[in-house]
Each structure stands twice: as structure tokens, then as C-alpha cells.
N, C-alpha and C. Protein backbone atom coordinates (compact mmCIF):
# COMPACT_ATOMS: atom_id res chain seq x y z
N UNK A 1 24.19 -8.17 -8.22
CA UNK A 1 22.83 -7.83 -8.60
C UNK A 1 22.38 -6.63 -7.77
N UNK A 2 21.78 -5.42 -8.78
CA UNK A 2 21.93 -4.44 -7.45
C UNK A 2 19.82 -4.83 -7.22
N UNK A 3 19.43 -3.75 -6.29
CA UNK A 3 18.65 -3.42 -5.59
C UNK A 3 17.29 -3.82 -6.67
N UNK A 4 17.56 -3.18 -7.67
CA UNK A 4 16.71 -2.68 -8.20
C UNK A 4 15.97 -3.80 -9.34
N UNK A 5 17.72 -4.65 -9.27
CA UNK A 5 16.71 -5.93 -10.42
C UNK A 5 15.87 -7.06 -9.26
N UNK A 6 16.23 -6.99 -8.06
CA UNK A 6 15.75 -7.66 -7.24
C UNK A 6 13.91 -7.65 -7.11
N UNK A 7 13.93 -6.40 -7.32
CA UNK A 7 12.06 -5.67 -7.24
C UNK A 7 11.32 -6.78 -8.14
N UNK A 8 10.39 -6.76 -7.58
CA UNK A 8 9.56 -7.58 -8.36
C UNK A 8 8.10 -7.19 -8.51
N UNK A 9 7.35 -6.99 -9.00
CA UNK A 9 5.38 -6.41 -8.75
C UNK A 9 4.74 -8.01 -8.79
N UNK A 10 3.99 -7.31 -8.22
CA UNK A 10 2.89 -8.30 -8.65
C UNK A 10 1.26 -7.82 -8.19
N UNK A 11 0.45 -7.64 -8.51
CA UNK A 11 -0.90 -7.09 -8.29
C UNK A 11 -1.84 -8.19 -7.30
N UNK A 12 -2.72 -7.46 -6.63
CA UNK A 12 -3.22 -8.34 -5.39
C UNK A 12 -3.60 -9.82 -5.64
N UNK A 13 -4.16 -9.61 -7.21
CA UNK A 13 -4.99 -10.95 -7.83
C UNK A 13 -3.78 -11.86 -7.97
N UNK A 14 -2.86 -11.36 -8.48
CA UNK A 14 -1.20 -12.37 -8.80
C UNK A 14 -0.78 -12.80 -7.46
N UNK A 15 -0.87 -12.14 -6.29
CA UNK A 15 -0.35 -12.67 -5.01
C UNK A 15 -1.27 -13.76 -4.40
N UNK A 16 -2.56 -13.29 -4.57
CA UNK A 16 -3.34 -14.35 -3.81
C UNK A 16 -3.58 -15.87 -4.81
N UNK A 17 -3.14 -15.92 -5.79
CA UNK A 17 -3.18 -16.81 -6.95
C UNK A 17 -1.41 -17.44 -6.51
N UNK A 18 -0.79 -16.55 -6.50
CA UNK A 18 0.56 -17.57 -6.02
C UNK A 18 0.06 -18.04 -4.45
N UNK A 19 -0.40 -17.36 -3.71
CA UNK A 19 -0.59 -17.71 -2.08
C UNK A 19 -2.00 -19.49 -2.14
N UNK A 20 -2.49 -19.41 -3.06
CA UNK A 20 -3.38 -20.30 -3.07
C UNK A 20 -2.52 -21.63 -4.06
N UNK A 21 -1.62 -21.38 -4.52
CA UNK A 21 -1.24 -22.15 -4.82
C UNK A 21 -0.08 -23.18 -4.45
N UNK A 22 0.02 -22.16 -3.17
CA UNK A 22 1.51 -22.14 -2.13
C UNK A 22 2.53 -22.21 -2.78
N UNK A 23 2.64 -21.29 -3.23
CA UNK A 23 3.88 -20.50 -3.77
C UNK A 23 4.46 -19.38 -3.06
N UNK A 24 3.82 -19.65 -1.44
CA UNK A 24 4.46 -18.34 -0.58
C UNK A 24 5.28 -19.31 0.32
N UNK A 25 5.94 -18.75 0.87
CA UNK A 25 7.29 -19.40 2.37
C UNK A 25 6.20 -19.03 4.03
N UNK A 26 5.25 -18.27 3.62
CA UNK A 26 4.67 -18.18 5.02
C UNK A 26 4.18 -19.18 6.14
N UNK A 27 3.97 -19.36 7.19
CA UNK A 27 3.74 -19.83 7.97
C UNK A 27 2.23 -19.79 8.42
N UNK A 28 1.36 -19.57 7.37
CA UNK A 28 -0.22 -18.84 7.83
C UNK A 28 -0.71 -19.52 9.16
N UNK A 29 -0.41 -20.72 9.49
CA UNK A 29 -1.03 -21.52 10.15
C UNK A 29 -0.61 -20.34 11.42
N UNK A 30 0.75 -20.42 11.91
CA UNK A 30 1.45 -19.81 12.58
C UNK A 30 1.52 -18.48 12.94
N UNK A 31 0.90 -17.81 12.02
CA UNK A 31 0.41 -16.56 11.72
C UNK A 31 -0.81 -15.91 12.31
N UNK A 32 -1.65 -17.16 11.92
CA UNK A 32 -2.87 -16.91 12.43
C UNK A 32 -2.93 -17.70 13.94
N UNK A 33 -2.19 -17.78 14.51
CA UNK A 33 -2.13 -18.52 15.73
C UNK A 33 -1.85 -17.68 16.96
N UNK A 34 -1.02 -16.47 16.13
CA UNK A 34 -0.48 -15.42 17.29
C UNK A 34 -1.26 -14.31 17.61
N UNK A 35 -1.42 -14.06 19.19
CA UNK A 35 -2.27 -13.13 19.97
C UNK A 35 -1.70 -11.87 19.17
N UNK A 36 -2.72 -10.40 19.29
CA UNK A 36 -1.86 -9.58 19.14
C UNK A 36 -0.62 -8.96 20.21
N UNK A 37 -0.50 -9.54 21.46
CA UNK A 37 0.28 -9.33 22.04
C UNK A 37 1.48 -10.14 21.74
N UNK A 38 1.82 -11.02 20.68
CA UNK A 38 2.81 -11.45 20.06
C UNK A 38 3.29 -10.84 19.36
N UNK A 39 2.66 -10.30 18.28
CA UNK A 39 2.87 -9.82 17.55
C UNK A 39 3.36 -8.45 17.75
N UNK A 40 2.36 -7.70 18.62
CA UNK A 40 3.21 -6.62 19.09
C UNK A 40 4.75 -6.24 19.36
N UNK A 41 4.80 -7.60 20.14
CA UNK A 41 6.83 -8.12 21.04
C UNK A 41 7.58 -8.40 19.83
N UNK A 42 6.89 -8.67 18.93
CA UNK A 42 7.79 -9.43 17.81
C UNK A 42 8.02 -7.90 16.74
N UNK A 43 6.93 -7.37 17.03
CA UNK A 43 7.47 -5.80 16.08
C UNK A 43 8.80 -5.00 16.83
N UNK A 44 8.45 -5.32 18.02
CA UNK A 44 9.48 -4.01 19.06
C UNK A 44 10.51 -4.72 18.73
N UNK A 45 10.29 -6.24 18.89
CA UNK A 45 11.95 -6.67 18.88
C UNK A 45 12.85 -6.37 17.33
N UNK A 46 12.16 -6.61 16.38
CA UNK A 46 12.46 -6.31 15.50
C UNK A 46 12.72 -4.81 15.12
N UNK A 47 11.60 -3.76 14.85
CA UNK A 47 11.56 -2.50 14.39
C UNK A 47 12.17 -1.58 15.92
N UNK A 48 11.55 -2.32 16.94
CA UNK A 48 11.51 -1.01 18.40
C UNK A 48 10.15 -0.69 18.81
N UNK A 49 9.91 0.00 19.86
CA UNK A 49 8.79 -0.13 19.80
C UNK A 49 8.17 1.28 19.34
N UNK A 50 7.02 1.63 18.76
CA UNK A 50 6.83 2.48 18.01
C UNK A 50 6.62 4.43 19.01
N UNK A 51 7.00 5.09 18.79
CA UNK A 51 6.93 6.41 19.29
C UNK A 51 5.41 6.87 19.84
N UNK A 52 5.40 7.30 20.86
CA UNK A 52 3.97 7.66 21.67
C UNK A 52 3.24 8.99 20.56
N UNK A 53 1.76 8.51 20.58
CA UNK A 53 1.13 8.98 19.32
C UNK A 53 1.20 8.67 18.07
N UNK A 54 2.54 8.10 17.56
CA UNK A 54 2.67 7.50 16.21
C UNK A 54 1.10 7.97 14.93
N UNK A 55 0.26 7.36 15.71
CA UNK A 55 -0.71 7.07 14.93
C UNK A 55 -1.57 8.55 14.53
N UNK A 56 -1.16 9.61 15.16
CA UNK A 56 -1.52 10.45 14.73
C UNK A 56 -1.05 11.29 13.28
N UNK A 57 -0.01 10.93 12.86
CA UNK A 57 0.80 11.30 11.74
C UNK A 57 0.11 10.80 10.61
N UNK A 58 -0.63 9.24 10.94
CA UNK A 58 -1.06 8.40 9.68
C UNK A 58 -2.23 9.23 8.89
N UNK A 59 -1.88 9.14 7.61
CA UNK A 59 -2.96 10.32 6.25
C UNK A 59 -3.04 9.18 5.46
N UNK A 60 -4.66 8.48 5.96
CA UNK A 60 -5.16 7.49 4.53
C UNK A 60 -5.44 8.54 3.37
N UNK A 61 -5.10 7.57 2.18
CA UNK A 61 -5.77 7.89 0.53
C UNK A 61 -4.91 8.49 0.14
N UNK A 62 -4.30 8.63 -1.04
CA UNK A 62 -3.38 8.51 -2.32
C UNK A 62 -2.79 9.54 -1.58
N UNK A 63 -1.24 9.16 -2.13
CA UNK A 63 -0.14 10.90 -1.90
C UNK A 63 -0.18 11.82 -2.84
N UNK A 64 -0.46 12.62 -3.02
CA UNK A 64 -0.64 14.02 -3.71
C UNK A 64 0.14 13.55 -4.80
N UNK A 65 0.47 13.96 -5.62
CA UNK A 65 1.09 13.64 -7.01
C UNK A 65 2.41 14.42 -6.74
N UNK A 66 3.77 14.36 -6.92
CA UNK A 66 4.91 15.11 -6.94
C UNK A 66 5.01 15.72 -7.91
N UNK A 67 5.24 17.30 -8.16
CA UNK A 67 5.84 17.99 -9.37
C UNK A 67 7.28 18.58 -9.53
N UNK A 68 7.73 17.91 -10.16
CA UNK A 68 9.40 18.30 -10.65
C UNK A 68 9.29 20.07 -10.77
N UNK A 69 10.19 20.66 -9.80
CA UNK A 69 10.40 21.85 -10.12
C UNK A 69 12.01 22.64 -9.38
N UNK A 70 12.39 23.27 -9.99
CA UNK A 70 13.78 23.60 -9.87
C UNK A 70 13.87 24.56 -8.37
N UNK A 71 14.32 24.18 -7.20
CA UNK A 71 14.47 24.79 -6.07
C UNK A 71 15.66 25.37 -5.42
N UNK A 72 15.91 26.69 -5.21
CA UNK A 72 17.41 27.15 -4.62
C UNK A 72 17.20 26.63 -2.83
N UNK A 73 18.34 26.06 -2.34
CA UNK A 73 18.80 26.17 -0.92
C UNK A 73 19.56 26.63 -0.38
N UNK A 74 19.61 26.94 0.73
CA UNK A 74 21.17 27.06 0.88
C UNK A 74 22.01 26.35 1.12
N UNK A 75 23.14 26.32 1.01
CA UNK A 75 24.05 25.27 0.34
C UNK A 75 24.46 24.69 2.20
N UNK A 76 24.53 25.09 3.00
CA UNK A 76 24.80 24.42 4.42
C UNK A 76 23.18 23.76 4.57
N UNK A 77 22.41 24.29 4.28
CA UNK A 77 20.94 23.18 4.41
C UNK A 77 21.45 21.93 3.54
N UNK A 78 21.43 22.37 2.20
CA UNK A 78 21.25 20.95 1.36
C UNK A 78 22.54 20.14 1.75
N UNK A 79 23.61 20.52 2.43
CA UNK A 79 24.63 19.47 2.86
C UNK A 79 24.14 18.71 3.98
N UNK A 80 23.66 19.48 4.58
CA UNK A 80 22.79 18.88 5.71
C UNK A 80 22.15 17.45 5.65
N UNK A 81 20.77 17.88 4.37
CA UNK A 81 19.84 16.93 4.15
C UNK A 81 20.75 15.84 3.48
N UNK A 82 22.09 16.21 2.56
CA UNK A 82 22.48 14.97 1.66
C UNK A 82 23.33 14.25 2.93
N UNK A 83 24.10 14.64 3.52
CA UNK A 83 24.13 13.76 4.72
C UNK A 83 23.83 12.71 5.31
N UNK A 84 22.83 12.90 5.43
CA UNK A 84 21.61 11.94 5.99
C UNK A 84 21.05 11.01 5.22
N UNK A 85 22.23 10.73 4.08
CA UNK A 85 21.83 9.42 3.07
C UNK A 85 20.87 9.83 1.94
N UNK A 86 20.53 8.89 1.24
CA UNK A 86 19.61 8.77 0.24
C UNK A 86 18.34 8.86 0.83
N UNK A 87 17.73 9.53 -0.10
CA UNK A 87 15.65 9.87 0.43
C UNK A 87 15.83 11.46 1.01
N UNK A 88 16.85 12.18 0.58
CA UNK A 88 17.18 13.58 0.72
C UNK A 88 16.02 14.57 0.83
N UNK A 89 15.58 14.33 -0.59
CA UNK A 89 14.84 14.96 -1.26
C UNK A 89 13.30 14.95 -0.47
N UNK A 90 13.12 13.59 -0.18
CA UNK A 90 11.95 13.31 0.34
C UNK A 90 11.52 13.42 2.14
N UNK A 91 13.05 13.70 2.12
CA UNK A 91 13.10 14.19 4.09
C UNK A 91 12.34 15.35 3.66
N UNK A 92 13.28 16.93 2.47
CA UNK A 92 12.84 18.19 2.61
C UNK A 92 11.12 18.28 2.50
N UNK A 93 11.30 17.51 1.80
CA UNK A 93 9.34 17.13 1.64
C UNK A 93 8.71 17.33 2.69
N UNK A 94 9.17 16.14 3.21
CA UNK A 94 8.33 16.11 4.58
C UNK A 94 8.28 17.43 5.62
N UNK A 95 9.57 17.78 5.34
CA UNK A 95 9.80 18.90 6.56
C UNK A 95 8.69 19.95 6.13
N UNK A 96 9.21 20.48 4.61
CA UNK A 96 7.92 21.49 4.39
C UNK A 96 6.81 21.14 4.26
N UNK A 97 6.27 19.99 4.45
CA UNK A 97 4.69 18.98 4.28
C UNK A 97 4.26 19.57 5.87
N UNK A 98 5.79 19.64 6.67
CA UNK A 98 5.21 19.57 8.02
C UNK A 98 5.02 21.10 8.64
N UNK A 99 5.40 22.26 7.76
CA UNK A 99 5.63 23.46 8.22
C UNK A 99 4.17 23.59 7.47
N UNK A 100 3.76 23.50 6.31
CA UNK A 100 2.54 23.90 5.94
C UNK A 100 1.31 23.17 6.68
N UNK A 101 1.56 21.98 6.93
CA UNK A 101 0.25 21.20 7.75
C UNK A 101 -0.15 22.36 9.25
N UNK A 102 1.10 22.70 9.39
CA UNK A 102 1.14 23.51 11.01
C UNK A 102 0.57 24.87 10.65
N UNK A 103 0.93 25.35 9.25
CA UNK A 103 0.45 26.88 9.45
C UNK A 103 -1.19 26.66 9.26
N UNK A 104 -2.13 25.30 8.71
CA UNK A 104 -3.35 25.24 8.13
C UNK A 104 -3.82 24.67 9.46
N UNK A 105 -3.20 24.10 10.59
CA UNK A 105 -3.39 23.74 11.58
C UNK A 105 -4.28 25.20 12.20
N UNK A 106 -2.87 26.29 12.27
CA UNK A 106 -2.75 27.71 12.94
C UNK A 106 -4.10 28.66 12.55
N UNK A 107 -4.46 28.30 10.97
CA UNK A 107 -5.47 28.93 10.47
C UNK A 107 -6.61 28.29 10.86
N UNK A 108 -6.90 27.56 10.92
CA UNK A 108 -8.71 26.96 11.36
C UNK A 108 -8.76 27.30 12.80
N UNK A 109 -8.02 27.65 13.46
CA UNK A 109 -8.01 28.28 15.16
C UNK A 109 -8.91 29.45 15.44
């Protein structure tokens, strides 16, 4: 079964309608029992603990809409990015998300 039949949706009203009906595996009791300094230990142990500033990167409200358009690279870049696994496409994104944020940074100075 690959990845993809696994996905499942469900909309907030469908989750809290299965969660009230306990149709979830959670532990709420347990959940709601832990300090945030539990929870914290329990992220690092799991994820790591998160990079100094992190939180400055975070951009609430919708992601811009993506437009399909045909782009040349150079061919030692794009080996580069395919390299680095699947979500290729969406690394270069970011990179140029992050060269333009910096030049609009440069301009309001």
C-alpha cells in the first residue's frame, strides 16, 4: 500500500465528531496532565531540540498560491537540489523565497 492511499481528510467538524465519540487512540486525560516542560523534553527527544530563533521564520495566513512555469538551471544546481531527495522543487522555493525576503528586507532600510 503506498503512501498515498494511506492519506486520509477529514475536516475539523469530522474530527471533533469522531474525538467525541472516541474514535481517537489519544490519551487526553494524559495529555492534558503534562507541564509544558514535558512536553517540551518529549519534542527534543523525539524531533531535537528546535534551532535558536526558530520562531522567527514562522509567516501566519495562507501560502501564496504556486504558479506552474517552465524554469532553466543549471544542470550542476539542479543535480544538487535532486540529491537531496524528494521536495526538490520546494527546497528551490524556499531558497529564492529566501533571497527575495532579504532583498525587501535590504529595501525598507
Amino acid at each position: 500500500m503506498s503512501k498515498r492511499e494511506r492519506i486520509v481528510r477529514y475536516s475539523a467538524g469530522q474530527i471533533a465528531r469522531k474525538i467525541a465519540r472516541g474514535e481517537d487512540r489519544t490519551d487526553w486525560k494524559r495529555v492534558r496532565s503534562m507541564t509544558d516542560a514535558q512536553v517540551d523534553r518529549l519534542a527534543d527527544e523525539e524531533e531535537g531540540p528546535l534551532a535558536r530563533g526558530w520562531e522567527e521564520g514562522v509567516v501566519l495566513g495562507l501560502p501564496v498560491a504556486k504558479k506552474d512555469i517552465h524554469i532553466r538551471l543549471d544542470a550542476d544546481v539542479l543535480v544538487w537540489f535532486k540529491a537531496t531527495g524528494r521536495g526538490y522543487q520546494t527546497r528551490i522555493n524556499r531558497v529564492l523565497r529566501a533571497y527575495v525576503d532579504s532583498r525587501k528586507r535590504a529595501a525598507g532600510r
